[in-house]
Protein backbone atom coordinates (compact mmCIF):
# COMPACT_ATOMS: atom_id res chain seq x y z
CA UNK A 1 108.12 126.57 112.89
CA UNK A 2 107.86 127.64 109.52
CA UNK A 3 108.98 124.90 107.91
CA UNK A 4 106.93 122.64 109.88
CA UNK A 5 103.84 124.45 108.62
CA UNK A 6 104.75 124.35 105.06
CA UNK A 7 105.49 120.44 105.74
CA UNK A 8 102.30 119.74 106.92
CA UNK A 9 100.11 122.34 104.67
CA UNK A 10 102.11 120.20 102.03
CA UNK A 11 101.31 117.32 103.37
CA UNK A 12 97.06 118.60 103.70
CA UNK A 13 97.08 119.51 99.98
CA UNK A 14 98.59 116.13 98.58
CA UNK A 15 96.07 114.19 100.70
CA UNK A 16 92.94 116.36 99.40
CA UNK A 17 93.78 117.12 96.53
CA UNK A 18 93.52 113.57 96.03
CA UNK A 19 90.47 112.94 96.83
CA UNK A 20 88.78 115.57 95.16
CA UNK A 21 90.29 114.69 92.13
CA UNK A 22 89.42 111.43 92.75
CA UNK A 23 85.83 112.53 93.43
CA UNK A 24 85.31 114.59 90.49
CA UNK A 25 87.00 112.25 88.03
CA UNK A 26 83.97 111.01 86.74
CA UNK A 27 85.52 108.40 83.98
CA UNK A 28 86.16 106.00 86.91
CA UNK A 29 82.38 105.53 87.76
CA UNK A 30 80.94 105.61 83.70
CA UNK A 31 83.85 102.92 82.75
CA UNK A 32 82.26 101.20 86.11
CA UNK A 33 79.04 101.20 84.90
CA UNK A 34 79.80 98.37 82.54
CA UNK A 35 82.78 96.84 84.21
CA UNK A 36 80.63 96.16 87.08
CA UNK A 37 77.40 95.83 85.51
CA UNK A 38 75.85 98.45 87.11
CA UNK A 39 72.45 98.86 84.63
CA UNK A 40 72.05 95.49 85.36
CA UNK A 41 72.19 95.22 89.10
CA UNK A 42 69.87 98.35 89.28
CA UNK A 43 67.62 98.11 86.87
CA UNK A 44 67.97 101.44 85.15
CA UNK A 45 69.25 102.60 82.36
CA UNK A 46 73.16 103.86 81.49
CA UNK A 47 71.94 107.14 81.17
CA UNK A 48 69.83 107.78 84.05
CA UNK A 49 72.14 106.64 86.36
CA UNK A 50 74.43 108.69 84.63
CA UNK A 51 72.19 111.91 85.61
CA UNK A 52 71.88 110.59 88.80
CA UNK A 53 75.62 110.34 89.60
CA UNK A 54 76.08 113.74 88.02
CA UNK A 55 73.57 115.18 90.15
CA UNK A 56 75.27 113.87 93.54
CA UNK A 57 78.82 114.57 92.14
CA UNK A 58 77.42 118.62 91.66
CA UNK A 59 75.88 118.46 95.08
CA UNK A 60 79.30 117.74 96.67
CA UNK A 61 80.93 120.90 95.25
CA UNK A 62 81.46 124.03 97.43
CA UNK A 63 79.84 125.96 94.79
CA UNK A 64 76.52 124.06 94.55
CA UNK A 65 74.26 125.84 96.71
CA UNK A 66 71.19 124.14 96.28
CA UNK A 67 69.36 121.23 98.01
CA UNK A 68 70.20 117.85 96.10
CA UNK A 69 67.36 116.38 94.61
CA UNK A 70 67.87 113.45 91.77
CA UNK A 71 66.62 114.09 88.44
CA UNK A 72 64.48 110.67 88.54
CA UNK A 73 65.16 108.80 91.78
CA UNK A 74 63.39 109.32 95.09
CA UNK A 75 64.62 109.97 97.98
CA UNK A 76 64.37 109.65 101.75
CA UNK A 77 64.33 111.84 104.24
CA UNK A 78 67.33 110.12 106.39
CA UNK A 79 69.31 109.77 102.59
CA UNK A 80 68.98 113.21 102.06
CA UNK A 81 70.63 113.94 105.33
CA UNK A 82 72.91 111.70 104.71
CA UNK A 83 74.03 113.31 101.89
CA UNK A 84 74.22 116.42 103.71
CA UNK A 85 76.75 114.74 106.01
CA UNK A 86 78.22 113.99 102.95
CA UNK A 87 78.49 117.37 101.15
CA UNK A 88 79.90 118.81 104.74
CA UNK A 89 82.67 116.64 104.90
CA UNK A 90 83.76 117.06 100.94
CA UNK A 91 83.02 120.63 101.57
CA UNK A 92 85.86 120.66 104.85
CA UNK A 93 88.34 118.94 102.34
CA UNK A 94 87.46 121.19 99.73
CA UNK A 95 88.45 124.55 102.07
CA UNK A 96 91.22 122.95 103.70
CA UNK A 97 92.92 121.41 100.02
CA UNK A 98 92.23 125.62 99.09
CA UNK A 99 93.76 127.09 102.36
CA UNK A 100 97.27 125.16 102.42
CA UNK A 101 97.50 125.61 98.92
CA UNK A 102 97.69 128.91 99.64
CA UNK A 103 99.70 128.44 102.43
CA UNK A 104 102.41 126.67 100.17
CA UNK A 105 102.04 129.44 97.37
CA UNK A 106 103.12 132.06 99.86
CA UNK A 107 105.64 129.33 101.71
CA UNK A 108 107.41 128.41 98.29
CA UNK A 109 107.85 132.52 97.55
CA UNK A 110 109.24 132.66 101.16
CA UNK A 111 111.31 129.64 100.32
CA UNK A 112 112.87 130.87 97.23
CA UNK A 113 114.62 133.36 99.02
CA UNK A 114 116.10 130.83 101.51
CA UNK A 115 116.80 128.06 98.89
CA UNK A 116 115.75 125.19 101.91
CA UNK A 117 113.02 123.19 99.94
CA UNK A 118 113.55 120.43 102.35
CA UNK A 119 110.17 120.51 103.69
CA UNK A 120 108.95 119.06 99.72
CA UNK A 121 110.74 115.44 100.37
CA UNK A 122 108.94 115.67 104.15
CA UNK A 123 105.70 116.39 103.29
CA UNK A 124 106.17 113.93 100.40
CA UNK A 125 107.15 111.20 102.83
CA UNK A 126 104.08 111.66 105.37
CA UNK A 127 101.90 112.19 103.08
CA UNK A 128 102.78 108.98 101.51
CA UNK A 129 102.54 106.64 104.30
CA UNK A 130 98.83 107.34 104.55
CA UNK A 131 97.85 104.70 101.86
CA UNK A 132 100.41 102.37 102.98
CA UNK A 133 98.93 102.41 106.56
CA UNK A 134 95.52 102.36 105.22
CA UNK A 135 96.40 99.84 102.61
CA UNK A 136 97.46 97.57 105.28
CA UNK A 137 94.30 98.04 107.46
CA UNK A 138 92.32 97.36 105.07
CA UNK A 139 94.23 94.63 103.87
CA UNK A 140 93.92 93.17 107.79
CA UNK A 141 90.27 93.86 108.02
CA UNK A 142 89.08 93.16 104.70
CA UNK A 143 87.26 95.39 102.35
CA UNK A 144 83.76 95.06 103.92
CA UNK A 145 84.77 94.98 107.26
CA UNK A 146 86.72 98.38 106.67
CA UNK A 147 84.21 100.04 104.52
CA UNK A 148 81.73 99.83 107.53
CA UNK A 149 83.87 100.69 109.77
CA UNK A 150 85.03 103.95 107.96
CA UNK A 151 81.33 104.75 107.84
CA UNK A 152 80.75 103.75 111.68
CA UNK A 153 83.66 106.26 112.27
CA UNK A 154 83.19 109.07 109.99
CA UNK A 155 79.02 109.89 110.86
CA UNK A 156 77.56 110.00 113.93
CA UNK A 157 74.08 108.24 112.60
CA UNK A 158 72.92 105.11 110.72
CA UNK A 159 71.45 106.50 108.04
CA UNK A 160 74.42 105.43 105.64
CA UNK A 161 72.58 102.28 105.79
CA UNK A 162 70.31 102.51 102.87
CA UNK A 163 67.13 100.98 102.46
CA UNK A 164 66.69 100.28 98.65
CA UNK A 165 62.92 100.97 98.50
CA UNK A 166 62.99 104.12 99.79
CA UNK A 167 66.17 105.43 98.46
CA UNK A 168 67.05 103.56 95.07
CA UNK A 169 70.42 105.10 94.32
CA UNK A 170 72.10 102.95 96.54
CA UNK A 171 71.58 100.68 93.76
CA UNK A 172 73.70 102.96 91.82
CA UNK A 173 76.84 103.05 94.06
CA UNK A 174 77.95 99.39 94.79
CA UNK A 175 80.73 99.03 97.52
CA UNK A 176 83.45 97.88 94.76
CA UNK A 177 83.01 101.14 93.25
CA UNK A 178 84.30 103.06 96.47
CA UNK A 179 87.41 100.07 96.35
CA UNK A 180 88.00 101.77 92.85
CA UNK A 181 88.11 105.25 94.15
CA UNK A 182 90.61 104.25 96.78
CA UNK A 183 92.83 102.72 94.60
CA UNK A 184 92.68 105.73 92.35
CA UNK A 185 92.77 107.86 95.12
CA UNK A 186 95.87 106.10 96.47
CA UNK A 187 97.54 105.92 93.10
CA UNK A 188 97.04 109.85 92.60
CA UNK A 189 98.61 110.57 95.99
CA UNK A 190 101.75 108.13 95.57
CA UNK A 191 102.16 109.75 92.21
CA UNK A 192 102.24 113.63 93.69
CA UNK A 193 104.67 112.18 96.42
CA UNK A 194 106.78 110.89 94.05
CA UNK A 195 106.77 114.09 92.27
CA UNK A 196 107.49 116.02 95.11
CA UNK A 197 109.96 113.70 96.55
CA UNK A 198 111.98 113.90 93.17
CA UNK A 199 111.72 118.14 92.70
CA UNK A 200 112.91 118.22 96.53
CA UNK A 201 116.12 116.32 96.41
CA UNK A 202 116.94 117.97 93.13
CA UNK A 203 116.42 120.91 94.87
CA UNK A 204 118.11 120.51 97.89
CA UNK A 205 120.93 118.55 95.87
CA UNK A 206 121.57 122.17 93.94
CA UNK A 207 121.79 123.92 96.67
CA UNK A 208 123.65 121.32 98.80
CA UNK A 209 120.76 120.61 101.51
């Protein structure tokens, strides 16, 4: 039982971590303000999108307490509970990436003792196939088809669908950018797997496993 909880708290932590980094690596989204011509397309300028971005990048931390409100773009009332939904979901990856981490702290002490680190090439391995299955959905479905449907799935409303006029950051965020993040998001995950992978069969290999 144990190790089957330190598998899959293994397994938690590679996946969120993930996308949290992925989420607060901000590079990504400045380099794609040129690469895909964001000023342009919206209308504003580099740096007040920048602000913009910041803002909503702040608002998805567990630490920001306040109600999100963008430095110089309106607003809706249906965006800003979008947004909410938003914040609640980073905000469930952010405790659960925090809780197995913990978890695995107090698993790899436990661990130690029992020289069985098996449970790092497992976790490794499940935690892996998640872009490969996704990668191959999305590959199926296509990248628009999937992106709504991951919406459709993941809030109970319509109020991801943005209306421009009234809420002008959309403008900001352009689908190809959230193709970037899963990318990155998929690279950083096959890269800790790897890692793991590698430090569990040396592991196990030393102590015959």
């Amino acid at each position: 039982m144990k190790q089957f909880i330190l598998t899959v708290s293994l397994s938690i932590f590679l996946i969120t971590f993930s996308v949290i980094f992925t989420l607060n690596f901000r590079p990504l989204y400045y380099s794609d303000i040129n690469l895909l011509h964001i000023s342009r397309e919206s209308g504003f300028s580099e740096q007040r999108i920048r602000e913009n971005y910041d803002r909503l990048i702040d608002y998805n931390s567990v630490f920001y307490k306040k109600d999100l409100k963008f430095p110089s773009l309106p607003m809706s009332k249906e965006g800003k509970i979008h947004f909410q939904d938003v914040k609640r979901i980073f905000s469930g990856l952010q405790y659960a990436c925090l809780v197995s981490f913990i978890i695995i702290l107090v698993g790899l002490l436990w661990k130690r003792e029992k020289k069985d680190f098996r449970f790092l090439k497992k976790a490794s391995v499940i935690a892996a196939l998640l872009p490969l299955i996704f990668g191959v959905l999305i590959w199926a479905a296509g990248w628009d088809r999937a992106f709504v449907a991951f919406h459709e799935l993941a809030f109970s409303n319509d109020y991801w669908i943005f209306d421009e006029a009234f809420d002008p950051v959309i403008t900001i965020l352009p689908d190809a950018f959230f193709l970037h993040c899963a990318l990155l998001m998929a690279a950083v995950l096959i890269l800790l797997c790897a890692a793991c992978f590698l430090t569990g069969r040396h592991l196990c290999n030393k102590q015959n496993f």
